[in-house]
N, C-alpha and C. Protein backbone atom coordinates (compact mmCIF):
# COMPACT_ATOMS: atom_id res chain seq x y z
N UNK A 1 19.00 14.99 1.35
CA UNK A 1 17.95 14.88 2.34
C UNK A 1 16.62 14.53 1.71
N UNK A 2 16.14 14.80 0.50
CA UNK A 2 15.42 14.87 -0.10
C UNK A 2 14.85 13.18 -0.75
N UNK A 3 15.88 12.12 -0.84
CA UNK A 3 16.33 11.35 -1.07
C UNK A 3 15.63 10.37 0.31
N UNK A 4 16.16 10.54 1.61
CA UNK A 4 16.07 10.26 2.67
C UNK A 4 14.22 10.41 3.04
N UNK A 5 14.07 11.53 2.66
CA UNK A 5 12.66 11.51 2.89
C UNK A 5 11.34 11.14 2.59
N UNK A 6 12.30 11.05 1.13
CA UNK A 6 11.40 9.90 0.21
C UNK A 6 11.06 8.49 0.25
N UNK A 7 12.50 7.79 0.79
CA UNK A 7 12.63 6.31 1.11
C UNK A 7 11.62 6.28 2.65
N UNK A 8 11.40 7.38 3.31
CA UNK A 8 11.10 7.42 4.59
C UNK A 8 9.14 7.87 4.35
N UNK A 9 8.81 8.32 3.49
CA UNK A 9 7.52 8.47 3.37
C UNK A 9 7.22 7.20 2.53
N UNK A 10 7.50 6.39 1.78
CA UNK A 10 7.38 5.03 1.14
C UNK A 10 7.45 4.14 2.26
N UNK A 11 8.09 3.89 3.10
CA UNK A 11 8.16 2.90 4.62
C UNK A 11 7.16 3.09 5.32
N UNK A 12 6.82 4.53 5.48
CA UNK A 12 5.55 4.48 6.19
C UNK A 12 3.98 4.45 5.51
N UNK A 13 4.15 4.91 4.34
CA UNK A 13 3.04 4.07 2.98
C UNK A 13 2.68 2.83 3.45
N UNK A 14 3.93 1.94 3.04
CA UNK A 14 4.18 0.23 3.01
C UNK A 14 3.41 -0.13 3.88
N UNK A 15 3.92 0.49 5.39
CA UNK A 15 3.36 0.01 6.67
C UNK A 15 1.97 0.10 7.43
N UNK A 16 1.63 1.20 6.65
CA UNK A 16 0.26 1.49 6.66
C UNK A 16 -0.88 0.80 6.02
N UNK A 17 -0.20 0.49 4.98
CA UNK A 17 -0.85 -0.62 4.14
C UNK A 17 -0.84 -2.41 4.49
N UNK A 18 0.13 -2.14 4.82
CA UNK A 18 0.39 -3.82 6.04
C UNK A 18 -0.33 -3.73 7.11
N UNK A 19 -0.70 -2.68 7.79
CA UNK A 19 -1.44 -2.54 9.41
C UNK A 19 -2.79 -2.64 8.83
N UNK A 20 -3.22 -2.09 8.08
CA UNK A 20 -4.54 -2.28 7.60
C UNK A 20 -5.25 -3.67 6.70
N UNK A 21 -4.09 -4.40 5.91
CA UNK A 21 -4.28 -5.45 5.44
C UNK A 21 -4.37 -6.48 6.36
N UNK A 22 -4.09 -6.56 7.59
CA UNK A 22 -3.83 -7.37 8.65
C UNK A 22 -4.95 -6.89 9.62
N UNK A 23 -5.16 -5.46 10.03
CA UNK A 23 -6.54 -5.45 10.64
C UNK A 23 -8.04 -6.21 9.81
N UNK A 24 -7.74 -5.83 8.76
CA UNK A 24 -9.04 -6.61 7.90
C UNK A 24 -8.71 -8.00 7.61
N UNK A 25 -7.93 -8.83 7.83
CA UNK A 25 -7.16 -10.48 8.02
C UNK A 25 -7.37 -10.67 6.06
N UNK A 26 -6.52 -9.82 6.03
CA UNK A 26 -6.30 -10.02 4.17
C UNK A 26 -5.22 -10.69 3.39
N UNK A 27 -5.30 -11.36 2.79
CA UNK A 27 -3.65 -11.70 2.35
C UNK A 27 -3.07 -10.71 1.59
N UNK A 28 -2.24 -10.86 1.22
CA UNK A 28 -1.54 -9.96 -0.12
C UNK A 28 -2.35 -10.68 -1.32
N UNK A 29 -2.31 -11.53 -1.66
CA UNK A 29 -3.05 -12.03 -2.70
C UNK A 29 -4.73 -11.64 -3.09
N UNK A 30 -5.14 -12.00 -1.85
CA UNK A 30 -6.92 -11.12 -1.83
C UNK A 30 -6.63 -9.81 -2.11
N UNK A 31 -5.58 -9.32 -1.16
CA UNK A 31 -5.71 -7.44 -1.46
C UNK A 31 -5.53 -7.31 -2.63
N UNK A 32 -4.27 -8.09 -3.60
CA UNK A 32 -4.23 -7.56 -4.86
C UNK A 32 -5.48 -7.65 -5.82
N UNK A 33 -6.18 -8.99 -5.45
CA UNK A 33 -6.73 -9.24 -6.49
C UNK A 33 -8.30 -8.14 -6.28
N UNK A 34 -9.00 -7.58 -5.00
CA UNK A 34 -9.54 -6.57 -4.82
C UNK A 34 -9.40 -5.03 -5.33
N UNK A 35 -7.66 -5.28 -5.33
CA UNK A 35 -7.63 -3.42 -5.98
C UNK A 35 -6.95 -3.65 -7.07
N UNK A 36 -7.40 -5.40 -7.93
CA UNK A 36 -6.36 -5.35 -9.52
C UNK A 36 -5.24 -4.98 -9.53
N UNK A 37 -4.66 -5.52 -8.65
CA UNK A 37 -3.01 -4.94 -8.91
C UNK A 37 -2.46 -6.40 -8.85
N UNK A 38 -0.84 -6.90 -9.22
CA UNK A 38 -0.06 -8.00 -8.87
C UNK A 38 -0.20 -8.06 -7.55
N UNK A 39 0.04 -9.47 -6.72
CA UNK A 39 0.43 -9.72 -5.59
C UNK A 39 1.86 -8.99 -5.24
N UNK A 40 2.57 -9.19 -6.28
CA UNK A 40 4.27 -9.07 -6.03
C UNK A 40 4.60 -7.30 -5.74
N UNK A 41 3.43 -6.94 -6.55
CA UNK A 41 3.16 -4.87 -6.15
C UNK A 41 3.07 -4.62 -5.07
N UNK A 42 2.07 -5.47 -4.20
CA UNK A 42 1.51 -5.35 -3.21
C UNK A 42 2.83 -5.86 -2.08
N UNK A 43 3.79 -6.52 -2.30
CA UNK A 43 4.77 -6.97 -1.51
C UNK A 43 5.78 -5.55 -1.62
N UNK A 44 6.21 -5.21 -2.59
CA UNK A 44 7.44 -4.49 -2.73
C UNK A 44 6.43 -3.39 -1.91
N UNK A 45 5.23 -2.45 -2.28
CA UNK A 45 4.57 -1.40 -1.78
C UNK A 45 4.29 -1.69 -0.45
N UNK A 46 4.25 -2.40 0.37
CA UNK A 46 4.61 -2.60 1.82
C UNK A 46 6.18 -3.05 2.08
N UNK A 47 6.95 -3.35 1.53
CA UNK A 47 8.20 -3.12 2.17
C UNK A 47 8.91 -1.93 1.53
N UNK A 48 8.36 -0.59 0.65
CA UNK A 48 9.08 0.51 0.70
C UNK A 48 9.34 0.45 -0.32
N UNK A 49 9.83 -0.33 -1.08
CA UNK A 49 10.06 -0.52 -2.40
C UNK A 49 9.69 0.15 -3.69
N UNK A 50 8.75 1.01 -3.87
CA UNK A 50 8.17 2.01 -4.89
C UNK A 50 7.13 2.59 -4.68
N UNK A 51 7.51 3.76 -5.90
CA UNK A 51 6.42 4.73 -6.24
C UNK A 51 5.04 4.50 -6.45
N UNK A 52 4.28 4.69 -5.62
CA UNK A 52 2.88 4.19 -5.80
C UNK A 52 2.21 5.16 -6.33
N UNK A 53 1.59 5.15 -7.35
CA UNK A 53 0.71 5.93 -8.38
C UNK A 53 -0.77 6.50 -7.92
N UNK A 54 -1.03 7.93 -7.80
CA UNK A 54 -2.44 8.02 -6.87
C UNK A 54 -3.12 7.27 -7.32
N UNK A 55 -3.28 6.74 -8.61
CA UNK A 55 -4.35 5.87 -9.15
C UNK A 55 -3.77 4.56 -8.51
N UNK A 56 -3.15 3.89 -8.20
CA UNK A 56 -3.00 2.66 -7.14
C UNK A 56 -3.05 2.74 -6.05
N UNK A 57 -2.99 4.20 -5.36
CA UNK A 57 -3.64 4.18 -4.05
C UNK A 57 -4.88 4.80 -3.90
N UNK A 58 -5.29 4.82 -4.86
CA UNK A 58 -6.61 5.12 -4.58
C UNK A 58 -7.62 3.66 -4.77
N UNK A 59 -7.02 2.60 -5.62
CA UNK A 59 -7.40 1.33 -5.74
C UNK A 59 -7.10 0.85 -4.55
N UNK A 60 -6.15 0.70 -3.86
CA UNK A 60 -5.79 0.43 -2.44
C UNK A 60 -6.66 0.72 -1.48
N UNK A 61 -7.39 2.00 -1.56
CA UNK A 61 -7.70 2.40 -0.67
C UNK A 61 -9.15 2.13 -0.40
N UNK A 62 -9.53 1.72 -1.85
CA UNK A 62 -10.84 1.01 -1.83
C UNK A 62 -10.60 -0.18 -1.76
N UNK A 63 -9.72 -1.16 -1.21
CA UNK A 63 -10.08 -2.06 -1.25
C UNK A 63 -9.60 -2.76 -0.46
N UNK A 64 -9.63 -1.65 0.68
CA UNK A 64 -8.79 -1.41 1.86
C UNK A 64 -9.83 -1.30 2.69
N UNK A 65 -11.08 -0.40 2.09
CA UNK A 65 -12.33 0.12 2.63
C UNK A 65 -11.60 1.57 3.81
N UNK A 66 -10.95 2.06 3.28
CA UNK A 66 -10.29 3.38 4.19
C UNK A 66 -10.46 4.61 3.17
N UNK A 67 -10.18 5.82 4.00
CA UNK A 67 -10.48 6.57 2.96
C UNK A 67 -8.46 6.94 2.68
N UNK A 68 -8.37 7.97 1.58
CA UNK A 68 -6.85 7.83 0.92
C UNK A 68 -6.24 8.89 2.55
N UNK A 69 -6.90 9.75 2.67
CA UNK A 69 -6.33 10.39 3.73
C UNK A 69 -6.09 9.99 5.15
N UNK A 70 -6.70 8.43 5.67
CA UNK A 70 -6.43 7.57 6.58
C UNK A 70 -5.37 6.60 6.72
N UNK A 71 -4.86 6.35 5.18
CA UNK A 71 -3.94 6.10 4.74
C UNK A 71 -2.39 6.50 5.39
């Protein structure tokens, strides 16, 4: 279960991060290059795909202009 909940709090990460990159009309490419991360990070971390590091969401989140807990 533990397993399940994990893949399931990463989906809704991803998506949160897609709803907000799209309210601010961002590409993946601008977002990365705003919070220094790869483009290709920024793809897998909106489709669920990995562990995002507080220190990358906290770059995210500035450059997101949100705060981490809106997230």
């Amino acid at each position: 279960m533990a397993q399940k909940e994990s893949l399931d709090i990463k989906h809704r990460f991803g998506k949160a991060i897609r709803r907000r990159r799209r309210e601010l009309d961002l590409s993946q490419e601008i977002l990365a290059e705003k919070a220094e991360l790869h483009r290709t990070y920024i793809s897998s971390i909106e489709l669920g795909k990995c562990n995002v590091s507080l220190e990358n969401i906290e770059k995210l989140a500035k450059a997101l202009d949100i705060s981490i807990a809106d997230l």
